[in-house]
PDB file of N, CA and C in Angstrom:
ATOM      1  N   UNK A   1      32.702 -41.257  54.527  1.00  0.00           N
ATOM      2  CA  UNK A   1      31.467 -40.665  54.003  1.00  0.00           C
ATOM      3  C   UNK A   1      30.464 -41.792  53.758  1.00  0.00           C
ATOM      4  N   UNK A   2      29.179 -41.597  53.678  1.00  0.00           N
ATOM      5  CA  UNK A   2      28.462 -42.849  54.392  1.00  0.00           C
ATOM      6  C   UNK A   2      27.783 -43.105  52.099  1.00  0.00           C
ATOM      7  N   UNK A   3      27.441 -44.182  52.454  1.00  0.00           N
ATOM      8  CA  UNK A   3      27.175 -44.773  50.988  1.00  0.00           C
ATOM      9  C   UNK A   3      25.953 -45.468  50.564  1.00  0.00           C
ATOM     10  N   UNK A   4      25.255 -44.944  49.532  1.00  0.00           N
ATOM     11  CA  UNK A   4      24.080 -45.362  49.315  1.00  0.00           C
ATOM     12  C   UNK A   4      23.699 -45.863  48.306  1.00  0.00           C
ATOM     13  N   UNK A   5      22.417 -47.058  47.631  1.00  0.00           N
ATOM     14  CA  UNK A   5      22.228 -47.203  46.477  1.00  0.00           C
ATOM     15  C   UNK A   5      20.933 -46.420  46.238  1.00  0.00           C
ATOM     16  N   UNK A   6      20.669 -45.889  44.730  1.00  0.00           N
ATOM     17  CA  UNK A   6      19.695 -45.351  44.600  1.00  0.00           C
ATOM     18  C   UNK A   6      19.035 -46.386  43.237  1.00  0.00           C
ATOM     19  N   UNK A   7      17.920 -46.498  43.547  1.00  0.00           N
ATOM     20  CA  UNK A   7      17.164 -47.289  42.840  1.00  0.00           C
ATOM     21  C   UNK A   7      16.365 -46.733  41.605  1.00  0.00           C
ATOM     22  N   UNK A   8      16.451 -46.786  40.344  1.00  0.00           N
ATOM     23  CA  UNK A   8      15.891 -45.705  39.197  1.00  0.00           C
ATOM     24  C   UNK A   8      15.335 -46.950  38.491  1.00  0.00           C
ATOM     25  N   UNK A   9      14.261 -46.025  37.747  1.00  0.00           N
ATOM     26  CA  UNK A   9      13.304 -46.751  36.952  1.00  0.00           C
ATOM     27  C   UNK A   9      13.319 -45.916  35.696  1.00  0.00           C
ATOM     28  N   UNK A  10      13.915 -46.600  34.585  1.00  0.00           N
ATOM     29  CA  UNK A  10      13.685 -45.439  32.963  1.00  0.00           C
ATOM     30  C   UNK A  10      12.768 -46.443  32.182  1.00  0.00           C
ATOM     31  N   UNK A  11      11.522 -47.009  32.537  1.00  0.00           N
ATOM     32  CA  UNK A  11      10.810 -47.283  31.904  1.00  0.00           C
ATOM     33  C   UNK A  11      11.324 -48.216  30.488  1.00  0.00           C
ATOM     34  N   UNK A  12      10.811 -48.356  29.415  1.00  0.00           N
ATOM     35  CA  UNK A  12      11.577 -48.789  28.596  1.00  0.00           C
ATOM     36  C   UNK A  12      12.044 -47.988  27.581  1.00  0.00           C
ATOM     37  N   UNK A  13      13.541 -48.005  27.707  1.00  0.00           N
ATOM     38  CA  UNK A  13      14.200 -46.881  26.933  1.00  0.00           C
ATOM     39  C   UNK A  13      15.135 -47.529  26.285  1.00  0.00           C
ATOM     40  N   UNK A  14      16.027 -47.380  25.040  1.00  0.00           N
ATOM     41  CA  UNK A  14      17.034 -48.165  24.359  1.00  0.00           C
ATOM     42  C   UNK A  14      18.683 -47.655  24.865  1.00  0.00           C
ATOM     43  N   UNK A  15      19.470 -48.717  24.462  1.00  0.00           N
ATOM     44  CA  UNK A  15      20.323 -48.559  24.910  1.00  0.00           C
ATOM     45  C   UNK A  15      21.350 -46.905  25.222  1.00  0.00           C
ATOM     46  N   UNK A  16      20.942 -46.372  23.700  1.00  0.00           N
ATOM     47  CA  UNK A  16      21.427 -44.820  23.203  1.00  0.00           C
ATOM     48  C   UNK A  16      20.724 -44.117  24.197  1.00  0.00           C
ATOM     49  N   UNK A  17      19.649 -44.335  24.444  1.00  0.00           N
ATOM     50  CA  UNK A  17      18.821 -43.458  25.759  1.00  0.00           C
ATOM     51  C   UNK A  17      19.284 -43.485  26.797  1.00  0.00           C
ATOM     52  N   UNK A  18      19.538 -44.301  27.133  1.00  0.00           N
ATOM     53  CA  UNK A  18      20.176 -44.909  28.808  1.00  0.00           C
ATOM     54  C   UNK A  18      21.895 -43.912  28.614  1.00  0.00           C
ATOM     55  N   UNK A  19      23.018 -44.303  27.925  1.00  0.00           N
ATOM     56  CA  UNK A  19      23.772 -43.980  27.618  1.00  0.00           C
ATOM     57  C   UNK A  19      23.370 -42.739  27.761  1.00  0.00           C
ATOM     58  N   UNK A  20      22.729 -41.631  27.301  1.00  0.00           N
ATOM     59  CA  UNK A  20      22.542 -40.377  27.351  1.00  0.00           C
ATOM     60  C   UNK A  20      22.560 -40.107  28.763  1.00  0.00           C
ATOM     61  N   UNK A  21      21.325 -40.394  29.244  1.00  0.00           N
ATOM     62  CA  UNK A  21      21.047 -40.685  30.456  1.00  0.00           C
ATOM     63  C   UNK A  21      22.408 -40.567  31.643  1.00  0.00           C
ATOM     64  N   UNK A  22      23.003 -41.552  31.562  1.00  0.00           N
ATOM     65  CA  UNK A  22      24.733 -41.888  32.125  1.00  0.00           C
ATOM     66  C   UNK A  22      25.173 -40.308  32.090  1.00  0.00           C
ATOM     67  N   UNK A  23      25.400 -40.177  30.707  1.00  0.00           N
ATOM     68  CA  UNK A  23      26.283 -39.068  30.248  1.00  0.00           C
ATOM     69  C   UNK A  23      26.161 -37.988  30.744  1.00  0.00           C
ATOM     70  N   UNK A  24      24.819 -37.356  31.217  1.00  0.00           N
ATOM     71  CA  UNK A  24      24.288 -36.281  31.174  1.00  0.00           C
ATOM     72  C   UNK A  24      24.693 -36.570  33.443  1.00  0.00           C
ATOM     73  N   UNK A  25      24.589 -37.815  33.819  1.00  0.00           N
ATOM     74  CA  UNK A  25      24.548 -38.233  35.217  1.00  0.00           C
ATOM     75  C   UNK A  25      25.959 -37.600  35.478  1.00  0.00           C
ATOM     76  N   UNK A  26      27.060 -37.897  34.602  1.00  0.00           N
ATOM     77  CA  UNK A  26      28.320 -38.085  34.833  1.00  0.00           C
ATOM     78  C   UNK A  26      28.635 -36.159  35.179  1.00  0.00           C
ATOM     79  N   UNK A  27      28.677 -35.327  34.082  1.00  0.00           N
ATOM     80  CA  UNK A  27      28.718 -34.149  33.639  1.00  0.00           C
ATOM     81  C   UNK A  27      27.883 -33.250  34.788  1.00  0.00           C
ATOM     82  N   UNK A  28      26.288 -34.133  35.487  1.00  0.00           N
ATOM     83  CA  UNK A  28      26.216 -33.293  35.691  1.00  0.00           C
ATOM     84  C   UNK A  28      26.651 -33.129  37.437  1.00  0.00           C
ATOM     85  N   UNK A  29      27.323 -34.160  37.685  1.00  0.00           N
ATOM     86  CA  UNK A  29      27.770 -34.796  38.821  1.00  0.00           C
ATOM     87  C   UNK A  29      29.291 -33.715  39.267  1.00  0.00           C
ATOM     88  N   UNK A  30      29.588 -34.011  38.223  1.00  0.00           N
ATOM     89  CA  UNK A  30      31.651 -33.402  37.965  1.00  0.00           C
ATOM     90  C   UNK A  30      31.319 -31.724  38.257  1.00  0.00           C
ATOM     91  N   UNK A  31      29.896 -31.027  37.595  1.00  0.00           N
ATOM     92  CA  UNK A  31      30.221 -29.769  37.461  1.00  0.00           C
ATOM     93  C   UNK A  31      29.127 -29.198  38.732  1.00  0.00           C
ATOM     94  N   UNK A  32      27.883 -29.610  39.183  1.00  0.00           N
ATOM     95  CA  UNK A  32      27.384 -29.454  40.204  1.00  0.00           C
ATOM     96  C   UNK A  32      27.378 -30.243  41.615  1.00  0.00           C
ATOM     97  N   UNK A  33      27.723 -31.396  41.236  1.00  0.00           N
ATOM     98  CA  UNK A  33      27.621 -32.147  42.579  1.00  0.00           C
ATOM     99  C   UNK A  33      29.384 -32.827  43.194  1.00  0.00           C
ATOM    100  N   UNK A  34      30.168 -31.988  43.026  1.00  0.00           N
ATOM    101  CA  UNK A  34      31.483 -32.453  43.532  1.00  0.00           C
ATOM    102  C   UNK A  34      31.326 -33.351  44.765  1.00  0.00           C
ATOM    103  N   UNK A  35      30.580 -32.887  45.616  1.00  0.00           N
ATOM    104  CA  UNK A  35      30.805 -33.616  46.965  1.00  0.00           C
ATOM    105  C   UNK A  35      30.207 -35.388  46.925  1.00  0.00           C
ATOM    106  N   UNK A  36      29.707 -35.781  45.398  1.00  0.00           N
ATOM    107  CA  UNK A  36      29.112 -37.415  45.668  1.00  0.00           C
ATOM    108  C   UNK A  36      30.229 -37.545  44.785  1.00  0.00           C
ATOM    109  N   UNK A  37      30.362 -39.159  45.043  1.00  0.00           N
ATOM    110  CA  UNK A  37      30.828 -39.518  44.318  1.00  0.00           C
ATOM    111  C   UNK A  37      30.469 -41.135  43.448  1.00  0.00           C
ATOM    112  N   UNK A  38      30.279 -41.178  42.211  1.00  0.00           N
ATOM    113  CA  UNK A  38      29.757 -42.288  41.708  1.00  0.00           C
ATOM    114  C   UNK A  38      30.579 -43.945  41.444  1.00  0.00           C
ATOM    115  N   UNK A  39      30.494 -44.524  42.202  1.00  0.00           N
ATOM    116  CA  UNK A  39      31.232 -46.217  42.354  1.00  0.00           C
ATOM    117  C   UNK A  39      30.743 -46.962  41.192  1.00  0.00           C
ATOM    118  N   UNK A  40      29.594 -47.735  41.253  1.00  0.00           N
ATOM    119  CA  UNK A  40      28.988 -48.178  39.821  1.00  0.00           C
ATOM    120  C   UNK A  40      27.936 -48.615  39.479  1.00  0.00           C
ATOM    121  N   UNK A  41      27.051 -48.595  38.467  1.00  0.00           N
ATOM    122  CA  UNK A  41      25.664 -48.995  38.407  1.00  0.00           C
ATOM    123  C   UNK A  41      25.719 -50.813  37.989  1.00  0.00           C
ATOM    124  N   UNK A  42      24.160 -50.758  38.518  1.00  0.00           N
ATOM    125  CA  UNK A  42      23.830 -52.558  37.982  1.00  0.00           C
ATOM    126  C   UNK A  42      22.761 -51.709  37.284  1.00  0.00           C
ATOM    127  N   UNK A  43      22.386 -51.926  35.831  1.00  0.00           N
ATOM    128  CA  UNK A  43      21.724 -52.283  34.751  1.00  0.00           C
ATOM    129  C   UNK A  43      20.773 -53.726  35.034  1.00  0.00           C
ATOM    130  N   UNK A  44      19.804 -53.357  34.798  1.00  0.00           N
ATOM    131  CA  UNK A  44      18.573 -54.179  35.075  1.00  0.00           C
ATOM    132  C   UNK A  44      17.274 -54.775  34.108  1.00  0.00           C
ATOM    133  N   UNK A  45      17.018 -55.667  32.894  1.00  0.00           N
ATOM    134  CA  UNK A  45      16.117 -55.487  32.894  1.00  0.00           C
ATOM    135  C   UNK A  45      14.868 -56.510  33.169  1.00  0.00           C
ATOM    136  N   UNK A  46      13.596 -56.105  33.278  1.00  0.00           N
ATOM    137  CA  UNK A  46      12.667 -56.552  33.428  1.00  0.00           C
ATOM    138  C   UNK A  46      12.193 -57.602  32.716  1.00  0.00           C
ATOM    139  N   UNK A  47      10.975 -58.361  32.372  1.00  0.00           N
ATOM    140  CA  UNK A  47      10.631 -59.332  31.589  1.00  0.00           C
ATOM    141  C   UNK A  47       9.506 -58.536  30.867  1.00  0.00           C
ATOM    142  N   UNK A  48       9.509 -57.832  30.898  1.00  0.00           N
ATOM    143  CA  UNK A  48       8.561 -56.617  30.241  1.00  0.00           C
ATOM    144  C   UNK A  48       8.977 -55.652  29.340  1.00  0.00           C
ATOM    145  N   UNK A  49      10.692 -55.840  29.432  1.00  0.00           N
ATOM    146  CA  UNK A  49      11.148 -55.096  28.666  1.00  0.00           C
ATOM    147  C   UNK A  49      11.907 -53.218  29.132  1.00  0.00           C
ATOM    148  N   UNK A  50      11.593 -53.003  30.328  1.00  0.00           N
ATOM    149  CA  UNK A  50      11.221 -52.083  31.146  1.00  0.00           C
ATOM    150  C   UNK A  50      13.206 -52.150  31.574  1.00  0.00           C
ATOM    151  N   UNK A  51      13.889 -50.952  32.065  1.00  0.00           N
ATOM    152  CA  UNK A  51      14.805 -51.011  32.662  1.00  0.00           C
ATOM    153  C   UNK A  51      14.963 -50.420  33.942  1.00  0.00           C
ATOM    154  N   UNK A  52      15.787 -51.036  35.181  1.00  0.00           N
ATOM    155  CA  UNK A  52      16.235 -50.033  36.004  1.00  0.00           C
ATOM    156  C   UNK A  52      17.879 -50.072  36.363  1.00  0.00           C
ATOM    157  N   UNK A  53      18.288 -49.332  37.296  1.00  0.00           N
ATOM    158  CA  UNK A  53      19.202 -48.994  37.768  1.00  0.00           C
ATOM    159  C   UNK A  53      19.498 -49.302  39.268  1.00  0.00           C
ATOM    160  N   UNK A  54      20.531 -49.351  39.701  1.00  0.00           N
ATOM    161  CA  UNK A  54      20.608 -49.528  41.337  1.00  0.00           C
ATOM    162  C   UNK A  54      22.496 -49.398  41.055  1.00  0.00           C
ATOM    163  N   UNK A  55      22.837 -47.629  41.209  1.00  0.00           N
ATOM    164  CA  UNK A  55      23.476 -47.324  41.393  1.00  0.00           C
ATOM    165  C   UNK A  55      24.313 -46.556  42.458  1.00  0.00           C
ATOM    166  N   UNK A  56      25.266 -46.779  42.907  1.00  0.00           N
ATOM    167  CA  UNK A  56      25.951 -47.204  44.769  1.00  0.00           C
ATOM    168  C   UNK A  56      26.838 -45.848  44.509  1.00  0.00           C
ATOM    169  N   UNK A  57      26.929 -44.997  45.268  1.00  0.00           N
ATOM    170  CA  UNK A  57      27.379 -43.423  45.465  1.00  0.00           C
ATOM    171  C   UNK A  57      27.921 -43.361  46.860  1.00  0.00           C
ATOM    172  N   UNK A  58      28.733 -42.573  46.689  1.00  0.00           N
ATOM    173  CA  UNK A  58      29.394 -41.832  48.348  1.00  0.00           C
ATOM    174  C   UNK A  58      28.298 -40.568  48.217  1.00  0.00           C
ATOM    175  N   UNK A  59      27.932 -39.923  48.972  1.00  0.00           N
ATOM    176  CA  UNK A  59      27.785 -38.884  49.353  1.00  0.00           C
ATOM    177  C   UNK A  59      27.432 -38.045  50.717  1.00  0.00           C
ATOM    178  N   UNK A  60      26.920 -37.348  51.168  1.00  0.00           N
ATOM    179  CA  UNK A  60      27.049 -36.733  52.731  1.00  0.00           C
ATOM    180  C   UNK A  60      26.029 -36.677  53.398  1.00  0.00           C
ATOM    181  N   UNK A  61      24.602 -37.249  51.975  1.00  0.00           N
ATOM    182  CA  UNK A  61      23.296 -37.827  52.328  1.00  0.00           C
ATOM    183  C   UNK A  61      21.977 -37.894  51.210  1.00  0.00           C
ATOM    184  N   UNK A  62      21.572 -38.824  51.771  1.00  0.00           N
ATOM    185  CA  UNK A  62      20.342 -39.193  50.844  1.00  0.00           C
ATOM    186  C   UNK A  62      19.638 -38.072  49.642  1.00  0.00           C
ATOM    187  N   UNK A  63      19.746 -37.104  51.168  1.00  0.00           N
ATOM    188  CA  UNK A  63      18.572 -36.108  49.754  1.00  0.00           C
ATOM    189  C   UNK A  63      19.910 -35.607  48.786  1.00  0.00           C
ATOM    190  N   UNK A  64      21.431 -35.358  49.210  1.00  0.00           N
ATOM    191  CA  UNK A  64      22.261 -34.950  48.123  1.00  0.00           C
ATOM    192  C   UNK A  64      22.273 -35.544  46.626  1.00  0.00           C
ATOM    193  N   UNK A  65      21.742 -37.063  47.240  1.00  0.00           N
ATOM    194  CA  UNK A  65      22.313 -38.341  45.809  1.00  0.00           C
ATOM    195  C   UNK A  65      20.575 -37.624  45.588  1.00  0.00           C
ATOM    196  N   UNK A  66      19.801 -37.873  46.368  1.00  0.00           N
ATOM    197  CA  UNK A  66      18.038 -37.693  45.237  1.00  0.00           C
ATOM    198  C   UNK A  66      18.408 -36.108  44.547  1.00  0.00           C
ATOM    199  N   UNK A  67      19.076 -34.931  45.237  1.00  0.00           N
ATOM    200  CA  UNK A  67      18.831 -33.974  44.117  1.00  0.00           C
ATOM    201  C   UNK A  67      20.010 -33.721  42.952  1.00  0.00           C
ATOM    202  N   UNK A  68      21.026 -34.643  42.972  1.00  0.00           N
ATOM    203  CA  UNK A  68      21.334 -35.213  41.470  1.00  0.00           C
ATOM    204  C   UNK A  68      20.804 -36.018  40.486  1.00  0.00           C
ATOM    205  N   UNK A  69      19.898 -36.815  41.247  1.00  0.00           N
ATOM    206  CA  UNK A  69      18.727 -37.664  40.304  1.00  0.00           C
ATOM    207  C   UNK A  69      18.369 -37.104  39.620  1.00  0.00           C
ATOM    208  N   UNK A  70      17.748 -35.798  40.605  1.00  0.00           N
ATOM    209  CA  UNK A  70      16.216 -35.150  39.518  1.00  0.00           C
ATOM    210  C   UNK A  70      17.059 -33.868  38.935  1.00  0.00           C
ATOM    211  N   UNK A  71      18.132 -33.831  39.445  1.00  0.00           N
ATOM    212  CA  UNK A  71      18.297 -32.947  38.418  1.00  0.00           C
ATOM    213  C   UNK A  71      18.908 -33.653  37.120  1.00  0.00           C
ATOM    214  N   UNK A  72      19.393 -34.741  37.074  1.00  0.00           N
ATOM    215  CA  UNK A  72      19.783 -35.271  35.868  1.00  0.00           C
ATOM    216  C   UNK A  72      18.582 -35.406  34.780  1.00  0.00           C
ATOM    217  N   UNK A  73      17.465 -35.865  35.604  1.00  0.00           N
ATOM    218  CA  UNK A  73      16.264 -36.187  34.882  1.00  0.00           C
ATOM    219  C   UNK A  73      16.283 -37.701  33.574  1.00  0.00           C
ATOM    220  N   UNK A  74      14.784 -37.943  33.053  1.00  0.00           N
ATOM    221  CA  UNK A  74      15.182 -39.209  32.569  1.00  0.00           C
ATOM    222  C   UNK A  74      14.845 -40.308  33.196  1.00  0.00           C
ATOM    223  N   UNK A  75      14.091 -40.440  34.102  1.00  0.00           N
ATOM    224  CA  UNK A  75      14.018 -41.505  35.013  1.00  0.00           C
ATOM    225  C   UNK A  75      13.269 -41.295  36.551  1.00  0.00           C
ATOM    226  N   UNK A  76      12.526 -42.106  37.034  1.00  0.00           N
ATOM    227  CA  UNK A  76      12.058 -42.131  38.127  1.00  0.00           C
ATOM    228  C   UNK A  76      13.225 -42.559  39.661  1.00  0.00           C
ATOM    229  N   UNK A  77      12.851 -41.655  40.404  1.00  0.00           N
ATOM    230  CA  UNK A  77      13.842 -42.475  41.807  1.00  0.00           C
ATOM    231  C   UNK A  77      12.818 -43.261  42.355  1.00  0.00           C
ATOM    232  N   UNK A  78      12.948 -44.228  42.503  1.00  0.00           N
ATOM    233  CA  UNK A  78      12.220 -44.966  42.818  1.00  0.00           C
ATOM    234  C   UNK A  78      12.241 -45.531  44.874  1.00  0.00           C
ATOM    235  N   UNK A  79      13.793 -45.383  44.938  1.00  0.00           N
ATOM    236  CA  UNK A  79      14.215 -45.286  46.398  1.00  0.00           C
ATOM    237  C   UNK A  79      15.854 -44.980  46.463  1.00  0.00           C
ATOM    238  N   UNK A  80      16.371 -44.565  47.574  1.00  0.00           N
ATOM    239  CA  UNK A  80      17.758 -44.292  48.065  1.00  0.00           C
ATOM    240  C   UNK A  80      17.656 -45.300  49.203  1.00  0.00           C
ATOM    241  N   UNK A  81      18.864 -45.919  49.403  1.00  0.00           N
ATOM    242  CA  UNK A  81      18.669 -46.813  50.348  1.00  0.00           C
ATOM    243  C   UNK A  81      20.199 -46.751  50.736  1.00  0.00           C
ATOM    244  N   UNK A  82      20.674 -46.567  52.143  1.00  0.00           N
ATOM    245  CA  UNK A  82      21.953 -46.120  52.991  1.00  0.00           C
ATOM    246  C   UNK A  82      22.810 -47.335  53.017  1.00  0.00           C
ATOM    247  N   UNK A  83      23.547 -47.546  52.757  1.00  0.00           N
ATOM    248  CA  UNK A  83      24.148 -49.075  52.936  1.00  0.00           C
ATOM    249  C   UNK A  83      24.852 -49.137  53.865  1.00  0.00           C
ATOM    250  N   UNK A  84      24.934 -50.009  54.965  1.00  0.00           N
ATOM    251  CA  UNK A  84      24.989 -49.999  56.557  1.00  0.00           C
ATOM    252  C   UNK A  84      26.048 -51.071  56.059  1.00  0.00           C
ATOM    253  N   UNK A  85      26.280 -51.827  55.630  1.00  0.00           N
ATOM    254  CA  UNK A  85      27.420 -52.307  55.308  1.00  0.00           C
ATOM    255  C   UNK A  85      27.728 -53.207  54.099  1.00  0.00           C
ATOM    256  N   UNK A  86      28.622 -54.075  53.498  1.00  0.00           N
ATOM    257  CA  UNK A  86      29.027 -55.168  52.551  1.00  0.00           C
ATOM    258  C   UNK A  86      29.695 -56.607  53.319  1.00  0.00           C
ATOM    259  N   UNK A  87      28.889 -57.534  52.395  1.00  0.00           N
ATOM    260  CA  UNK A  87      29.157 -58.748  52.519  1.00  0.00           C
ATOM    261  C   UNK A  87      29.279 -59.519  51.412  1.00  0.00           C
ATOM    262  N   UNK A  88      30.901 -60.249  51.602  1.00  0.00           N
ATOM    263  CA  UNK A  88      31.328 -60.877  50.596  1.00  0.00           C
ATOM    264  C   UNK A  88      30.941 -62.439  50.831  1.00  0.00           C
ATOM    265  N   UNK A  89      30.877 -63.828  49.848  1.00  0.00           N
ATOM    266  CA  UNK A  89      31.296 -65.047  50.210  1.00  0.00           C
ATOM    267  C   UNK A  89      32.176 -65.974  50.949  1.00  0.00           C
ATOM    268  N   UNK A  90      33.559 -64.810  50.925  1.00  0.00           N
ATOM    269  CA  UNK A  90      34.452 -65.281  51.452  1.00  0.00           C
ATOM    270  C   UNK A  90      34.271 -65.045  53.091  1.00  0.00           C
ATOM    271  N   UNK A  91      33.277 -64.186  53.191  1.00  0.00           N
ATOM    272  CA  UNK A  91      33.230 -63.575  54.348  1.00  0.00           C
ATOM    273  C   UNK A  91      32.495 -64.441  55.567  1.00  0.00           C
ATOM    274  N   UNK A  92      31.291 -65.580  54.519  1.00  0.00           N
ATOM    275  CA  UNK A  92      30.384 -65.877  55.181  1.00  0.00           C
ATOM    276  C   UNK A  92      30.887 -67.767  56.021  1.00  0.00           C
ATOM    277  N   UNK A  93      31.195 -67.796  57.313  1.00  0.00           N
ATOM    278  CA  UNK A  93      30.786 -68.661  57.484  1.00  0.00           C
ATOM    279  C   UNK A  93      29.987 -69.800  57.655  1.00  0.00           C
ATOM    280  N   UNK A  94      30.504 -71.224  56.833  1.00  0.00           N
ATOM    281  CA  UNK A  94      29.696 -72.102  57.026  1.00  0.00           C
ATOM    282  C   UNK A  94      30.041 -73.452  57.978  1.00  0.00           C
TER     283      UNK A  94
END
């Protein structure tokens, strides 16, 4: 199943917000969106104070992972982006 990161913007929100945020992602993932599945977020923040997200999903396509976004709500999508593949250090010759 092909794998994507989606890129979110929650503005500046505190930690308990974000956490909600998650919570409400997780729940609403398990009971409407069986077919994605969530791997793990990078937590981000800005020098402004501002946070985002860039969290990496299985699912069967782009618009599936964007209409769990908005339906989670809380946050801007900012982009979905398909990940064509991974590269490790160990991987890279020098």
């Amino acid at each position: 199943m092909p794998r994507y990161v989606i890129e979110r913007d929650f503005g500046q929100v505190s930690e308990d917000d974000l956490q909600e945020v998650a919570a409400r992602s997780k729940v609403t993932a398990s009971e409407h969106f069986p077919d994605i599945r969530w791997e793990h977020s990078h937590v981000c923040a800005g020098d402004d104070g501002t946070v985002k997200s860039f969290c990496v999903y299985e699912a069967p396509s782009a618009e599936r992972v964007q209409e769990h976004a908005h339906r989670v709500g809380g946050h801007d999508v900012i982009n979905v982006y398909e990940i064509v593949g991974d590269l490790t250090p160990e991987e890279v010759r020098v």
